[in-house]
PDB file of N, CA and C in Angstrom:
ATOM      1  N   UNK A   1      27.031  45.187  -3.572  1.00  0.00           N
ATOM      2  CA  UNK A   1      26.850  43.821  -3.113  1.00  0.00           C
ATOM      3  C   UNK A   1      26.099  43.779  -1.787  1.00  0.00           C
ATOM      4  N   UNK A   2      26.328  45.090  -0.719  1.00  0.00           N
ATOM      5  CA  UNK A   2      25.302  44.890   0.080  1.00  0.00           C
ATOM      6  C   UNK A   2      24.323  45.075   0.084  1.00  0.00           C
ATOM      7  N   UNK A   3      23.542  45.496  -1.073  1.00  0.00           N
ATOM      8  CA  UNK A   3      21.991  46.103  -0.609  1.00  0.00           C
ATOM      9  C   UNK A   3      21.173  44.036  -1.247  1.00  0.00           C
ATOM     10  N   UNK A   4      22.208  43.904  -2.309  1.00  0.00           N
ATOM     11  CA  UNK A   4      21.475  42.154  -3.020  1.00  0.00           C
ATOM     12  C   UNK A   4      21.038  41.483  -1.529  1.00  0.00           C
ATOM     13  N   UNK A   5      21.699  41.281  -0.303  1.00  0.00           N
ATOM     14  CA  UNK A   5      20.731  40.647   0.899  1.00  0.00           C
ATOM     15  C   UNK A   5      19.840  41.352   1.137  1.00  0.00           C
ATOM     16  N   UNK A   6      19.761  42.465   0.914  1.00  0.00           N
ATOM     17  CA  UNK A   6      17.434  43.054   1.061  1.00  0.00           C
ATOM     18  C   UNK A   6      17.085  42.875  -0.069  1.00  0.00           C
ATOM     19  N   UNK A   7      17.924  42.244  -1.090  1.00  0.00           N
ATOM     20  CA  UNK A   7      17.090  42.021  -2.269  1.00  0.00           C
ATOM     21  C   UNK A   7      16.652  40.522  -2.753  1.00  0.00           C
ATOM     22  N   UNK A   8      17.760  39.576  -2.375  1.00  0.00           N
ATOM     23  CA  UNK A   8      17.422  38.157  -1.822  1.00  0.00           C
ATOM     24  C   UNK A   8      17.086  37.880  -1.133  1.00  0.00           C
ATOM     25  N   UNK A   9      17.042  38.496   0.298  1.00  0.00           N
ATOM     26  CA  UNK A   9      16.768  37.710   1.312  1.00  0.00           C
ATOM     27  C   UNK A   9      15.333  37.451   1.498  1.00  0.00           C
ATOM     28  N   UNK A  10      14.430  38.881   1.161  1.00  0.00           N
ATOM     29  CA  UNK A  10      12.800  38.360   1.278  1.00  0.00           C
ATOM     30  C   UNK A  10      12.817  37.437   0.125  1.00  0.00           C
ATOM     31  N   UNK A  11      13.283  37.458  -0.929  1.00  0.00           N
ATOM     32  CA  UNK A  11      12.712  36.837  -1.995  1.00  0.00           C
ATOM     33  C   UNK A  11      12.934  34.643  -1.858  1.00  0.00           C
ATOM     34  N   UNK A  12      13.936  34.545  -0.924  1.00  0.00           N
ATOM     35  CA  UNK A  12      14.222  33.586  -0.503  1.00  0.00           C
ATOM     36  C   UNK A  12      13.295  33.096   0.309  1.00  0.00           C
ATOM     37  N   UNK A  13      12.958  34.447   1.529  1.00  0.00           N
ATOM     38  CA  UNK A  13      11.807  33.829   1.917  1.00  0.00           C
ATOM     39  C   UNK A  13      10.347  33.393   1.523  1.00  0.00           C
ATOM     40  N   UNK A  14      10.240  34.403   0.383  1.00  0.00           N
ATOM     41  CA  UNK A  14       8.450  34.011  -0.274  1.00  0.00           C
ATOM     42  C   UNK A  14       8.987  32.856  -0.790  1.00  0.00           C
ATOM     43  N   UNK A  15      10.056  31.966  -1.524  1.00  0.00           N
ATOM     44  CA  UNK A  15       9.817  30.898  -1.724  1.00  0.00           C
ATOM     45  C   UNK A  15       9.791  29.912  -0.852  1.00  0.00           C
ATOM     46  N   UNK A  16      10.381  30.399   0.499  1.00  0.00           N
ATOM     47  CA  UNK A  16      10.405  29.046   1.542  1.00  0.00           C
ATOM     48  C   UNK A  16       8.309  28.669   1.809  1.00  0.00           C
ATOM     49  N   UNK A  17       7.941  29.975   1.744  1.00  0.00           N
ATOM     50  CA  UNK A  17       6.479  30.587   2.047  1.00  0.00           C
ATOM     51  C   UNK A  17       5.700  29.921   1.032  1.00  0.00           C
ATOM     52  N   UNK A  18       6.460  29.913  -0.603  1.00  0.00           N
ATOM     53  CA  UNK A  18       5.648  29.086  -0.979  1.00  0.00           C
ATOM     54  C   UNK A  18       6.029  27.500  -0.989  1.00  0.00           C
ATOM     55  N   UNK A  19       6.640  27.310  -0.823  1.00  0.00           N
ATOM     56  CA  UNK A  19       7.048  25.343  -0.608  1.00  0.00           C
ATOM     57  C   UNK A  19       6.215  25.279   0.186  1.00  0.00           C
ATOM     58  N   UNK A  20       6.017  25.179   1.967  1.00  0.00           N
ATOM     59  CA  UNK A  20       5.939  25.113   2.718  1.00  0.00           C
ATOM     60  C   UNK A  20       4.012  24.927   2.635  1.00  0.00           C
ATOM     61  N   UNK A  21       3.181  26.354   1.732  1.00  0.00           N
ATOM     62  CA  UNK A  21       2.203  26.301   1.127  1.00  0.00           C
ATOM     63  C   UNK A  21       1.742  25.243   0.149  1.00  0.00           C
ATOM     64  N   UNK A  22       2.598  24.402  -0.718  1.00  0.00           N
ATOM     65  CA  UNK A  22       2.598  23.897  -1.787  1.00  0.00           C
ATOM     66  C   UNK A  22       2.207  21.988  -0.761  1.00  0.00           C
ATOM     67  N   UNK A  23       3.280  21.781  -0.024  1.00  0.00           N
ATOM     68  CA  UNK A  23       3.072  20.799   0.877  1.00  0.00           C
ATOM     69  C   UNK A  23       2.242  20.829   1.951  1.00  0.00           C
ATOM     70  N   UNK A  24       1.358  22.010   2.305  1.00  0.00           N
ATOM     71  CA  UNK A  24       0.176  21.935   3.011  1.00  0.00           C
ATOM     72  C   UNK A  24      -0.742  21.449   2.640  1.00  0.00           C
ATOM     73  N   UNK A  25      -0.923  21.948   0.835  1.00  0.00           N
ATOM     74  CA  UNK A  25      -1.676  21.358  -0.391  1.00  0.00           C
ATOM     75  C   UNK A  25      -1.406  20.623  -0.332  1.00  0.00           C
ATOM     76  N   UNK A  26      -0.734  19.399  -0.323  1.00  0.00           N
ATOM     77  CA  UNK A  26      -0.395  17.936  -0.890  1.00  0.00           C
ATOM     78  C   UNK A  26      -1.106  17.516   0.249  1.00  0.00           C
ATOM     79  N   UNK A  27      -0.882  17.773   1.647  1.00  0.00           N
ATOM     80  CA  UNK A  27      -0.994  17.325   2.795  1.00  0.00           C
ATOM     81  C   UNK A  27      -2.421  16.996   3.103  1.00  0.00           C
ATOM     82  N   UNK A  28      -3.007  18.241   2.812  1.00  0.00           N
ATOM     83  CA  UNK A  28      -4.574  18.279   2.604  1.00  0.00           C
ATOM     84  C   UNK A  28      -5.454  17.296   1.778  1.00  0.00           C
ATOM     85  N   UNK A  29      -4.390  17.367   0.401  1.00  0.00           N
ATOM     86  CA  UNK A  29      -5.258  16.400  -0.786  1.00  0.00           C
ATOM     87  C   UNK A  29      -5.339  14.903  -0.787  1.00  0.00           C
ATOM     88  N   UNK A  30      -3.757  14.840   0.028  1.00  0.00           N
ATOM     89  CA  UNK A  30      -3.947  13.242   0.731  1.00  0.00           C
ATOM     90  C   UNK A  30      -4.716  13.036   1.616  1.00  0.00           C
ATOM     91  N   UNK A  31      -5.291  14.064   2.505  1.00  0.00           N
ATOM     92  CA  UNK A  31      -6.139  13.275   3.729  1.00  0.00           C
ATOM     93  C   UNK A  31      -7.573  13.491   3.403  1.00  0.00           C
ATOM     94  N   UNK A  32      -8.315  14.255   2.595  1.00  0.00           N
ATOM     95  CA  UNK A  32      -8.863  14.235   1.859  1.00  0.00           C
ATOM     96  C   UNK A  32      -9.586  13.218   0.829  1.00  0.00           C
ATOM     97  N   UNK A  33      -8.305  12.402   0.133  1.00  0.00           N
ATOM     98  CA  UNK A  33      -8.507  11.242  -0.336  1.00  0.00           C
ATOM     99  C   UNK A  33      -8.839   9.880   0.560  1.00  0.00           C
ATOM    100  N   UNK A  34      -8.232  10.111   1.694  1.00  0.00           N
ATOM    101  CA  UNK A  34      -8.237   9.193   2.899  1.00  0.00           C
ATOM    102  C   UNK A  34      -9.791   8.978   3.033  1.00  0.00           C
ATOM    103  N   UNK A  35     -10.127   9.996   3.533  1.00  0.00           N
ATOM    104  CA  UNK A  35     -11.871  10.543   4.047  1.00  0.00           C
ATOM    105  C   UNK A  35     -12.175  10.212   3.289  1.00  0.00           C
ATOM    106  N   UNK A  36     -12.396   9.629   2.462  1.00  0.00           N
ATOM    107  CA  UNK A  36     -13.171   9.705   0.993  1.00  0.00           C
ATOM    108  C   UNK A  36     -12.998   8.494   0.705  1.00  0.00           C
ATOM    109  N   UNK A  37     -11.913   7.515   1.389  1.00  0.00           N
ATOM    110  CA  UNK A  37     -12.578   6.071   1.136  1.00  0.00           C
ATOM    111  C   UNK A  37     -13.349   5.630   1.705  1.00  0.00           C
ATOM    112  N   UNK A  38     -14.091   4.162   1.430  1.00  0.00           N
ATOM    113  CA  UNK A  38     -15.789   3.862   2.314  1.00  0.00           C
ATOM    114  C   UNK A  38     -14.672   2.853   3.429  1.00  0.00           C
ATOM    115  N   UNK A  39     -16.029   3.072   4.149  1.00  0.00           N
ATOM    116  CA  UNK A  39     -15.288   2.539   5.898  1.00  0.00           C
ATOM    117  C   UNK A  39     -15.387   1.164   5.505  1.00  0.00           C
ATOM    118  N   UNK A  40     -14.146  -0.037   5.833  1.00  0.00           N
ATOM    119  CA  UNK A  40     -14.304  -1.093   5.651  1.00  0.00           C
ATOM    120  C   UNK A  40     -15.856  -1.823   6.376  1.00  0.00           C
ATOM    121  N   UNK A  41     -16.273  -2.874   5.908  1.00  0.00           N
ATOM    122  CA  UNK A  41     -17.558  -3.424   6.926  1.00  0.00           C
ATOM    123  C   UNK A  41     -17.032  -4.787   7.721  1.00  0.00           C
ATOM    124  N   UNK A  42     -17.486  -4.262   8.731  1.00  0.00           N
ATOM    125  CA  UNK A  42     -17.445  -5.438  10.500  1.00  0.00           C
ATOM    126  C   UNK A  42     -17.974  -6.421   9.522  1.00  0.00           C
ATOM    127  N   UNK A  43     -17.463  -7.580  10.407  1.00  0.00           N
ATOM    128  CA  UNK A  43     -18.112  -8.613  10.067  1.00  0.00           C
ATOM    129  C   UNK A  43     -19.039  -9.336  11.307  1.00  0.00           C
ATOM    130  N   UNK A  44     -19.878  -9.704  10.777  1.00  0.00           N
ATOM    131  CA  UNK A  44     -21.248  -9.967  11.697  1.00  0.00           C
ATOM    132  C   UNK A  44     -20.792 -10.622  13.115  1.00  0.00           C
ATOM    133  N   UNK A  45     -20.224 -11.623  12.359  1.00  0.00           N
ATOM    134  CA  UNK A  45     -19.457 -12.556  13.711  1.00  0.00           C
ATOM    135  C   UNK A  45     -18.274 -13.415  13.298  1.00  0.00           C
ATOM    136  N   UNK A  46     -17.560 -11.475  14.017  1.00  0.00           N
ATOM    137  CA  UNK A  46     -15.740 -11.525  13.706  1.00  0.00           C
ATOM    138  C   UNK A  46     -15.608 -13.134  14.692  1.00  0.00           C
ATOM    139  N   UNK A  47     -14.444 -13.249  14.031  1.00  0.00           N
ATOM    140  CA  UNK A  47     -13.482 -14.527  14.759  1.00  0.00           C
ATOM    141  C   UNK A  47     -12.420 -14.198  16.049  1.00  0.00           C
ATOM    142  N   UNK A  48     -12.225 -14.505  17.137  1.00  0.00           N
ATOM    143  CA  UNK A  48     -11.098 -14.325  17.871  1.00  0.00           C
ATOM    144  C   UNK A  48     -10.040 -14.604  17.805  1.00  0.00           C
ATOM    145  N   UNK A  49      -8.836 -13.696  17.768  1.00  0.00           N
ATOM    146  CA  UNK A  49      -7.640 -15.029  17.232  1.00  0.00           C
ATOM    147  C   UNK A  49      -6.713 -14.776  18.070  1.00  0.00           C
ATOM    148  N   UNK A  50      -6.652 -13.906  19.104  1.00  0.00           N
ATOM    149  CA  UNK A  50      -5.670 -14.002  20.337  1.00  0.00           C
ATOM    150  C   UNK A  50      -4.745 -13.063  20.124  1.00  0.00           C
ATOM    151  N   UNK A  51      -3.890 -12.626  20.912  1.00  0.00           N
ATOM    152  CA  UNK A  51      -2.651 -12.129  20.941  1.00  0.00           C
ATOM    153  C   UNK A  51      -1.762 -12.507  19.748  1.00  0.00           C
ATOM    154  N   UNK A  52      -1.126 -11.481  18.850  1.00  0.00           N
ATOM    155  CA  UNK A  52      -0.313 -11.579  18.129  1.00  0.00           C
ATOM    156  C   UNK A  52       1.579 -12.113  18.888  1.00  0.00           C
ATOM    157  N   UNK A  53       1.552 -12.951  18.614  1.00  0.00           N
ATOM    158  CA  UNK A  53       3.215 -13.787  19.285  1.00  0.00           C
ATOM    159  C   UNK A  53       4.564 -13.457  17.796  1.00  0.00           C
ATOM    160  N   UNK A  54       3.696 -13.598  16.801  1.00  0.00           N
ATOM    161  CA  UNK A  54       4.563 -13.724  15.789  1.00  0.00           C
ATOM    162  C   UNK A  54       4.171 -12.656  14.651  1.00  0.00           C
ATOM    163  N   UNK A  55       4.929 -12.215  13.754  1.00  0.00           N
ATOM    164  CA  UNK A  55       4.605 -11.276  12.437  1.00  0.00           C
ATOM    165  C   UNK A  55       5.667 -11.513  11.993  1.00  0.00           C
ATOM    166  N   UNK A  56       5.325 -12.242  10.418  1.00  0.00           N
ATOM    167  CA  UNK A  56       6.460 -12.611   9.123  1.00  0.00           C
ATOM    168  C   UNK A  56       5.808 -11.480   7.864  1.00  0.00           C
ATOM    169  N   UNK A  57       6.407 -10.749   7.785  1.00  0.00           N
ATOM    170  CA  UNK A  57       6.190 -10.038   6.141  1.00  0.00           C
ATOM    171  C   UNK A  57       6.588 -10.717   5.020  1.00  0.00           C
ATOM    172  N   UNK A  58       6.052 -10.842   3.964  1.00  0.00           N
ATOM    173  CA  UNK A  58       6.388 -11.638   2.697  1.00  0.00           C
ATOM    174  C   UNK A  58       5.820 -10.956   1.107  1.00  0.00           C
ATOM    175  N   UNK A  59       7.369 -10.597   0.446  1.00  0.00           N
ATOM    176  CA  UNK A  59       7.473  -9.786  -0.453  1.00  0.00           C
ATOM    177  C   UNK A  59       7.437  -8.383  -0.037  1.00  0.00           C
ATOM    178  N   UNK A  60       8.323  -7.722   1.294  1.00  0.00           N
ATOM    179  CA  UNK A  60       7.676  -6.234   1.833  1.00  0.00           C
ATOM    180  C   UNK A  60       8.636  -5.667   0.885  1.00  0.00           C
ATOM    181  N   UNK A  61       7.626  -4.492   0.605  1.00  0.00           N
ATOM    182  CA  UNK A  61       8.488  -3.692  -0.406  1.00  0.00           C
ATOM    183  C   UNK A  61       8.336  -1.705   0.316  1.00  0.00           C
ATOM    184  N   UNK A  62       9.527  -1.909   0.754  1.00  0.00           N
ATOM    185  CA  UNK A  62       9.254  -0.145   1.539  1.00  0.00           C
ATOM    186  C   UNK A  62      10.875   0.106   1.486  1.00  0.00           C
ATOM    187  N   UNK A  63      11.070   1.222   1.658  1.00  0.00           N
ATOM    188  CA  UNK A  63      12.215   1.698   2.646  1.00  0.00           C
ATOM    189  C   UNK A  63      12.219   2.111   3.926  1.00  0.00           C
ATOM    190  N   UNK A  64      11.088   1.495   4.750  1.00  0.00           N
ATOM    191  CA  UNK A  64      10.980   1.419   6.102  1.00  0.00           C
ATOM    192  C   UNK A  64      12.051   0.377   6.817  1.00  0.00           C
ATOM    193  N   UNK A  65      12.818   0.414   7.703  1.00  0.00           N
ATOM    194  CA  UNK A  65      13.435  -0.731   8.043  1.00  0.00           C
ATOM    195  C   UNK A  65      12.851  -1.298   8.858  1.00  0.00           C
ATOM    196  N   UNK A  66      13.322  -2.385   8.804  1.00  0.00           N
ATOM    197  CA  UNK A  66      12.243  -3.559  10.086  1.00  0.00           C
ATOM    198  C   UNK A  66      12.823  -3.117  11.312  1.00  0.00           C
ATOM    199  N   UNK A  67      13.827  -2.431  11.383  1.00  0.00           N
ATOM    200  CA  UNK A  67      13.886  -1.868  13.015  1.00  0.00           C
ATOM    201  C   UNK A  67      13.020  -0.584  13.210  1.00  0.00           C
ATOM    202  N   UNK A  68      12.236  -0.028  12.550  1.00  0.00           N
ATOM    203  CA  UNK A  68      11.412   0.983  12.813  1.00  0.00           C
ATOM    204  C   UNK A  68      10.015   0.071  12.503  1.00  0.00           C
ATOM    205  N   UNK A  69       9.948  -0.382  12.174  1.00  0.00           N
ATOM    206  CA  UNK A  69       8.544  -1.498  12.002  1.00  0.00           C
ATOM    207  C   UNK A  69       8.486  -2.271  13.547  1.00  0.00           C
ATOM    208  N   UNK A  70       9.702  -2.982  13.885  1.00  0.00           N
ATOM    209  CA  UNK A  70       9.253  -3.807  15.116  1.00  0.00           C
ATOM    210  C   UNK A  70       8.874  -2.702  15.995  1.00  0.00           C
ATOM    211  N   UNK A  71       9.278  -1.099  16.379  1.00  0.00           N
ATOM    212  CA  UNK A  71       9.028  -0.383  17.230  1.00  0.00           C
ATOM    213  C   UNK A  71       8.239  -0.020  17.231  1.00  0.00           C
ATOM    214  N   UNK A  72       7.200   0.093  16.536  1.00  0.00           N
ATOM    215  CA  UNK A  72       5.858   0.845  15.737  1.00  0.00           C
ATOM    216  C   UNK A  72       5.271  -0.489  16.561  1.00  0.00           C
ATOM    217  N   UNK A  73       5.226  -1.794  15.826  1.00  0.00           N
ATOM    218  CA  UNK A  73       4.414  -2.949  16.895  1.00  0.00           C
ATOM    219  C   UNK A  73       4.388  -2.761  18.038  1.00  0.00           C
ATOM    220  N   UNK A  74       5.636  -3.036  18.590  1.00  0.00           N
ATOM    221  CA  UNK A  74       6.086  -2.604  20.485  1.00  0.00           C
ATOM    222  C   UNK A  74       5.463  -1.699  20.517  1.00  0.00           C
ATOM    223  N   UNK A  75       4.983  -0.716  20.407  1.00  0.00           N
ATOM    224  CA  UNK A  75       4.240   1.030  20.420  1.00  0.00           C
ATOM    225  C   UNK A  75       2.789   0.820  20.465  1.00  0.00           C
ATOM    226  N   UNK A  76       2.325  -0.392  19.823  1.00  0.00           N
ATOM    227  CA  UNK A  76       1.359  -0.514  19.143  1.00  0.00           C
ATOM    228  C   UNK A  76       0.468  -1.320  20.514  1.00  0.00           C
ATOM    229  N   UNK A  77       1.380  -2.265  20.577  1.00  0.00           N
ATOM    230  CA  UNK A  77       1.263  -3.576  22.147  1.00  0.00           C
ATOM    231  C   UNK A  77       1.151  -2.666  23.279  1.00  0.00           C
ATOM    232  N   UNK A  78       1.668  -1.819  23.487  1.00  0.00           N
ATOM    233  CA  UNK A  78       2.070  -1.978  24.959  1.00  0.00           C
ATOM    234  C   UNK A  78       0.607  -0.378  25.089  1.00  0.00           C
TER     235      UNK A  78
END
């Protein structure tokens, strides 16, 4: 029974080695896709609309909570 930890233990690690690899891939292929959308276009002659005072979401569908959303704004403002 003692020698199975030199016999699991690397083998535990090549799989942490490969997850870890597997989500670098994902990581990559999403930003990737990012780059690869076209840059929205300016508009010739944007409108001014002032300081944001208020933000209502309608139909939000996340598991973000709105207490990590208002902090992200505050983050965003200041």
């Amino acid at each position: 029974m003692f020698y199975g930890f030199f016999i699991f233990g690397p083998m535990q690690e090549i799989g942490n080695i490969i997850i870890s690899y597997r989500e670098a891939e994902a990581s990559l292929q999403n930003f990737d896709r990012v780059m690869k959308k076209e840059v929205e276009p300016k508009p010739l002659t944007p409108k001014k609309i002032g300081a944001i005072e208020e933000l209502e979401f309608q139909k939000f569908l996340s598991n973000i909570s709105l207490l990590t959303i208002k902090r992200l704004i505050l983050f965003h403002l200041m």
